[in-house]
Protein backbone atom coordinates (compact mmCIF):
# COMPACT_ATOMS: atom_id res chain seq x y z
CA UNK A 1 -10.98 22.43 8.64
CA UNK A 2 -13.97 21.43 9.45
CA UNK A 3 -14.84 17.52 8.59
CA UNK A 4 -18.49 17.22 9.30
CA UNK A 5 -19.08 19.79 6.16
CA UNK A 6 -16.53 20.20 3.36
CA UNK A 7 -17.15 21.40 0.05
CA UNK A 8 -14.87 19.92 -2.71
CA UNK A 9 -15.20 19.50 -6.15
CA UNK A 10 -18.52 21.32 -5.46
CA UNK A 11 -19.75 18.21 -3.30
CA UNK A 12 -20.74 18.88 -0.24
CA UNK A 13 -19.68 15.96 1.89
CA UNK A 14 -22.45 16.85 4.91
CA UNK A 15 -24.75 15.42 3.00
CA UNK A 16 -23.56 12.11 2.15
CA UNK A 17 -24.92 8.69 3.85
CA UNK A 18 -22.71 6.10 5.47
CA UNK A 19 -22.97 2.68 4.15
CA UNK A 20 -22.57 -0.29 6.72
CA UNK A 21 -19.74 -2.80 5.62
CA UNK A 22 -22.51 -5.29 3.63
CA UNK A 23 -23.95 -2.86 1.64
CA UNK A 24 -20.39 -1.45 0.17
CA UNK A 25 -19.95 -5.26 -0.56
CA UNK A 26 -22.98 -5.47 -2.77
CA UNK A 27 -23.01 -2.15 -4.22
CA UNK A 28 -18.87 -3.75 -4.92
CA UNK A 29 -20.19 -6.44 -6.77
CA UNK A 30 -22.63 -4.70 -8.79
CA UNK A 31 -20.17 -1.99 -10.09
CA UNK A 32 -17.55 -4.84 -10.75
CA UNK A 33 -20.05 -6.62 -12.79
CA UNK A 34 -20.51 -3.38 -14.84
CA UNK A 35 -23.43 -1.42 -12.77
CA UNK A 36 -22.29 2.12 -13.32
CA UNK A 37 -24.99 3.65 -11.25
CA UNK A 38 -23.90 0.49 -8.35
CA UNK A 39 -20.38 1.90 -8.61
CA UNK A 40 -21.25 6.24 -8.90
CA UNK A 41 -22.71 6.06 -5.37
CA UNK A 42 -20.01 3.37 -3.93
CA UNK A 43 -17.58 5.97 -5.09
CA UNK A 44 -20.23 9.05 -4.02
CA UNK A 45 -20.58 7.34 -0.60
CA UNK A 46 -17.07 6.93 0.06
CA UNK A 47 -15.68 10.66 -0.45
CA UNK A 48 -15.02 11.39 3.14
CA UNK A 49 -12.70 8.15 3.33
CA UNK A 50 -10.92 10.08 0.53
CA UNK A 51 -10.63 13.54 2.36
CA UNK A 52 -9.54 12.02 5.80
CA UNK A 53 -7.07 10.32 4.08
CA UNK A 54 -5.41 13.24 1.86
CA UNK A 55 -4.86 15.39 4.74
CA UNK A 56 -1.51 15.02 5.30
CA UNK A 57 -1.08 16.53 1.87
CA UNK A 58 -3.45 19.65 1.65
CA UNK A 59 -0.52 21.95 3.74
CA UNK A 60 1.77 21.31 0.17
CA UNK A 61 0.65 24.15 -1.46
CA UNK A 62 -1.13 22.11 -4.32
CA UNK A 63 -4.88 23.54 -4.87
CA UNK A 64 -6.91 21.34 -2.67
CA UNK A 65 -9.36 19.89 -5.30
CA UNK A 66 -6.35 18.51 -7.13
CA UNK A 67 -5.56 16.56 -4.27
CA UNK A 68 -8.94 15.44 -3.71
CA UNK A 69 -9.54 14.44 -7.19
CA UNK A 70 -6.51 12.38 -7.28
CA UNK A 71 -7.40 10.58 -4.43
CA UNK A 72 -10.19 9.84 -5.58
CA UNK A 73 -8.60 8.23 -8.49
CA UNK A 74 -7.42 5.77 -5.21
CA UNK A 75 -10.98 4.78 -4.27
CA UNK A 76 -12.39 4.08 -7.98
CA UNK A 77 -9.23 1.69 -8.69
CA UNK A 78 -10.14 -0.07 -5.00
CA UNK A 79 -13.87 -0.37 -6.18
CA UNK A 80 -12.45 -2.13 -9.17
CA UNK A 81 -10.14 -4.39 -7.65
CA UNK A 82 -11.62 -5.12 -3.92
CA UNK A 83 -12.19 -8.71 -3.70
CA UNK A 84 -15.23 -8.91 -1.34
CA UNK A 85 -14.22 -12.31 -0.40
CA UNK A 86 -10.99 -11.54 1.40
CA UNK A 87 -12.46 -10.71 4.98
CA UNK A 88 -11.26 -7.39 5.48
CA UNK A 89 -12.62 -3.86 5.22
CA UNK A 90 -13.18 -2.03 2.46
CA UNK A 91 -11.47 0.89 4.06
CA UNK A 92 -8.46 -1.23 4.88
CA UNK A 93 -7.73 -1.52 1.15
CA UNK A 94 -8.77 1.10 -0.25
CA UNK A 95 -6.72 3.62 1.71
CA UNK A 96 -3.33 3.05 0.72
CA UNK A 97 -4.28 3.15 -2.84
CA UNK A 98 -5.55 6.58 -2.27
CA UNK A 99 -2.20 7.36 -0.41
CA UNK A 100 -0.37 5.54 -3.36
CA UNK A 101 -1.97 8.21 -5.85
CA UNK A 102 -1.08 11.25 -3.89
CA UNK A 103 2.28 10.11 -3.98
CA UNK A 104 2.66 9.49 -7.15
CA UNK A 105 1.12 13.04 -8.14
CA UNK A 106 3.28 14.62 -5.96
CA UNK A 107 6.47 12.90 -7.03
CA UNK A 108 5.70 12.62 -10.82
CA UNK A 109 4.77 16.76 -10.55
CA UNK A 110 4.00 18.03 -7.25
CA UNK A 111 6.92 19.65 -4.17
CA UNK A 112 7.94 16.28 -3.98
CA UNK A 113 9.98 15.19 -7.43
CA UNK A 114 12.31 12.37 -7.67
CA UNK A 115 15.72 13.39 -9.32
CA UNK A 116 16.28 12.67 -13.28
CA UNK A 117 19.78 10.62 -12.08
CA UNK A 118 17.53 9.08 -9.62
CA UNK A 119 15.13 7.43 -11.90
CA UNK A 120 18.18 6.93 -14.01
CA UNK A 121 19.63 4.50 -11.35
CA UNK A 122 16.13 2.81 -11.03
CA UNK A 123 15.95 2.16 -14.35
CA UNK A 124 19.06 0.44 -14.97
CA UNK A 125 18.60 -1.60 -12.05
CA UNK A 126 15.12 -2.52 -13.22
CA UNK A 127 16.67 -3.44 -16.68
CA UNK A 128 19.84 -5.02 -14.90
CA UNK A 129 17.10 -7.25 -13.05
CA UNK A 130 15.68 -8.23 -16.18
CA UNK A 131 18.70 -9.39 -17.72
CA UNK A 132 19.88 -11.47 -14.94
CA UNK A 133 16.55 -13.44 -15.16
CA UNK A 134 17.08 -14.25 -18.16
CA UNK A 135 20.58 -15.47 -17.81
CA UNK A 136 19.81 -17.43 -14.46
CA UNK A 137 16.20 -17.88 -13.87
CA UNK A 138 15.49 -16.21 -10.86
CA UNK A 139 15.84 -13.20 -9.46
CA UNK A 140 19.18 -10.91 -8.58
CA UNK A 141 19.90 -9.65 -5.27
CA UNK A 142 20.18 -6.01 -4.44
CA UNK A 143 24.22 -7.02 -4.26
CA UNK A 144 24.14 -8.62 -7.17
CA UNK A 145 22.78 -5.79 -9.21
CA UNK A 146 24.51 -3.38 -7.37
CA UNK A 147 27.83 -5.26 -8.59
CA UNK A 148 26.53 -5.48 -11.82
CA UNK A 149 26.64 -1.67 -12.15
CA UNK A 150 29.26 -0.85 -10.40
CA UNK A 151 27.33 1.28 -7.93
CA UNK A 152 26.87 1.11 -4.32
CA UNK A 153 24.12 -1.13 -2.82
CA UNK A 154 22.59 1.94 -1.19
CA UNK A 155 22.47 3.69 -4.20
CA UNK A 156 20.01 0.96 -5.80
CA UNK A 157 18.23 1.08 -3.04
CA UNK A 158 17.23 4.22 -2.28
CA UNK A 159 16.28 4.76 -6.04
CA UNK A 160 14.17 1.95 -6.25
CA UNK A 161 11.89 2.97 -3.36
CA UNK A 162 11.79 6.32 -4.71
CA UNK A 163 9.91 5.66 -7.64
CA UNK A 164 7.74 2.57 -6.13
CA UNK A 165 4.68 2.85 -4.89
CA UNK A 166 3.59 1.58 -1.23
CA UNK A 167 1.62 -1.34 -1.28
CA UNK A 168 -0.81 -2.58 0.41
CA UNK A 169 -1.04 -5.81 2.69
CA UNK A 170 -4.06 -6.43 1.11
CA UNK A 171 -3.28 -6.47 -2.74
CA UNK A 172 -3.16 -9.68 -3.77
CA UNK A 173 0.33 -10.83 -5.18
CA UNK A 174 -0.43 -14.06 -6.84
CA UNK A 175 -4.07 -15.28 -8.61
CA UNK A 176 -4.14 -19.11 -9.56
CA UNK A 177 -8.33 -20.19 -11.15
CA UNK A 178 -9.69 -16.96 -8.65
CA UNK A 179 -7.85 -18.15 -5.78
CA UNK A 180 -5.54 -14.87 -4.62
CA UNK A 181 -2.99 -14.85 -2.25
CA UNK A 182 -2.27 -11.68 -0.73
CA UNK A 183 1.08 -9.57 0.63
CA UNK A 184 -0.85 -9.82 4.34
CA UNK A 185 -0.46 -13.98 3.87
CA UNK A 186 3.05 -13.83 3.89
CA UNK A 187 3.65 -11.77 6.87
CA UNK A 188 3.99 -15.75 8.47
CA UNK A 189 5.52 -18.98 7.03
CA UNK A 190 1.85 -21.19 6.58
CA UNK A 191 3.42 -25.04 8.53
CA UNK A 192 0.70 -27.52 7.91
CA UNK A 193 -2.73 -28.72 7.81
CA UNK A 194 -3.02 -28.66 10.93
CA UNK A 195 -1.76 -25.35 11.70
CA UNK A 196 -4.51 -23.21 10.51
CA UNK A 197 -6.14 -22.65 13.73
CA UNK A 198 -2.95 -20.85 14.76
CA UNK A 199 -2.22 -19.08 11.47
CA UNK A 200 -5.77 -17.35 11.77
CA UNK A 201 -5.23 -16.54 15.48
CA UNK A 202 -1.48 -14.78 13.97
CA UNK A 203 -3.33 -13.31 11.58
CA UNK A 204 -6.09 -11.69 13.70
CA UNK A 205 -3.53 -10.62 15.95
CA UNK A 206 -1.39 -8.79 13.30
CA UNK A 207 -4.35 -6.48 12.67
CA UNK A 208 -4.34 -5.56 15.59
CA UNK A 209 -1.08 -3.90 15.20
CA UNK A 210 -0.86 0.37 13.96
CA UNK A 211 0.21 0.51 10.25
CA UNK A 212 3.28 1.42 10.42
CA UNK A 213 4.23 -1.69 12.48
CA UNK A 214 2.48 -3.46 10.02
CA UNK A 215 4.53 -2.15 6.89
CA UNK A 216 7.80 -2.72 9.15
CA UNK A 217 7.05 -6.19 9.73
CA UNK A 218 6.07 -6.56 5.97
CA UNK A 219 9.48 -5.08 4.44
CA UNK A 220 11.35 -6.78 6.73
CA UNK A 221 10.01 -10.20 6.66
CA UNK A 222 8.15 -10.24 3.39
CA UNK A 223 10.86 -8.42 1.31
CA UNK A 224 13.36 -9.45 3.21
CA UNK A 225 14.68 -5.74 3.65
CA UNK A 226 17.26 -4.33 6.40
CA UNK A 227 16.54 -2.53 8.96
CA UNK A 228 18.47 0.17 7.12
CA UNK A 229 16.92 -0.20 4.23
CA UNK A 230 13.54 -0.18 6.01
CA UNK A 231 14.56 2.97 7.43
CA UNK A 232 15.24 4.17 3.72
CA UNK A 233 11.68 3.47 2.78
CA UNK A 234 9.61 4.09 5.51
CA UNK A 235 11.51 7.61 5.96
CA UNK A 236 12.69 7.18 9.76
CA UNK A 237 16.08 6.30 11.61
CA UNK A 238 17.03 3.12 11.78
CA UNK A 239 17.15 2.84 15.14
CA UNK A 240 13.38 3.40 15.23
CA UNK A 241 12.59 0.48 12.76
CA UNK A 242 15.09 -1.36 15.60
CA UNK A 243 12.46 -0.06 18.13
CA UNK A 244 9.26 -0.36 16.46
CA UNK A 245 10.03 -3.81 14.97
CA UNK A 246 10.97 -5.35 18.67
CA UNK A 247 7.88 -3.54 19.95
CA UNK A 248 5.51 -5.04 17.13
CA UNK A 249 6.93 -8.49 17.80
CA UNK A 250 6.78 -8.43 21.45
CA UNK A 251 2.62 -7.46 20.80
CA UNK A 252 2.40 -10.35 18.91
CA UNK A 253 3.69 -12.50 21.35
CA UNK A 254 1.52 -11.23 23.88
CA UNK A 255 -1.28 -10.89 22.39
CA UNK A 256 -0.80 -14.55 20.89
């Protein structure tokens, strides 16, 4: 395929212009504030970002512009919730949203589908969760709703990341008066005051580090997953999230 010039959706993408990083942010805050024409060419501008990233998919079988127009469902929900304030690429953010959508279509009614007794499982541990909040006041752990239903732990697990979606380091997780705290700020435990110098320096170096190192070291120290259940979600061995996890920490150190 050739990137410089693909027609999709009758656009051909030859022909549109690259924005630097400070004019998506104010073209970001116009469509945000309700500018429809600001956000039309924010999404217009940013089509190729949507057909490098849905390449993985195209070889499915799915008609191309299907794809394409769902990931481009991806980009207009990042123009809507990118907070220009958080000091990181647009692109950064908006691409797993795109790659969330595709996955979605693909499991809700594309070659990938997620099993009817599979959902089943998810649901009852979703409603399982729910109930032992309200008992205790906080929230269950994967052992303690597997026990609830009698199932094996792997069992919950593996059909709760089958129906979730990936997320990104960069969605925020918490908003208190416009203040947001993202997943990407708990990748390290914040010490005090006087820390931030190094916290920034951690941080800088973590982006540094290929995305898939990056999700590792998010499940595994964010969500407090397993390696094997890491594996589970990521869709590798688990002796490569071993390997990739010791690698991605030994970076840090050096680089640090």
């Amino acid at each position: 395929m050739n990137y410089s010039k693909v027609n999709v959706t009758g656009i051909n993408t030859a022909h549109i212009p690259v924005l630097s990083e400070s004019e998506k942010t104010e073209l970001i805050k116009k469509a945000q504030a309700g500018d429809k024409a600001a956000k039309d060419k924010m999404v217009l501008c940013n089509l190729k970002l949507v057909l490098r990233t849905i390449q993985p998919f195209l070889s499915r079988g799915d008609d191309p512009d299907d794809i394409f127009e769902v990931g481009t469902i991806g980009l207009l929900k990042a123009v809507d919730r990118f907070d220009t304030e958080m000091g990181v690429k647009f692109s950064s953010y908006c691409v797993p949203l795109i790659l969330g959508e595709c996955k979605r279509y693909f499991r809700d009614g594309g070659a990938l589908r997620v099993s009817r007794s599979m959902r089943d499982t998810a649901y009852k541990a979703f409603k399982a969760k729910e109930s032992y909040m309200e008992k205790h006041q906080k929230e269950p752990s994967i052992e303690e709703i597997a026990s609830m239903l009698g199932m094996k732990k792997s069992e919950i697990v593996t059909a709760v990341e089958a129906i979730s979606d990936p997320v990104s380091i960069y969605e925020p997780v918490y908003s208190d008066s416009g203040d947001a705290l993202y997943v990407y700020d708990q990748l390290s435990d914040s010490g005090s005051a006087d820390d931030w110098l190094d916290e920034l320096s951690l941080k800088d170096t973590i982006k540094k580090l290929p995305q898939r190192e990056k999700d590792i070291l998010f499940l595994r120290y964010f969500r407090g997953k397993t390696q094997v259940e890491v594996a589970t979600a990521v869709g590798i061995s688990q002796a490569q999230v071993s390997r990739l996890e010791k690698g991605a920490l030994d970076k840090i150190k050096k680089l640090f």
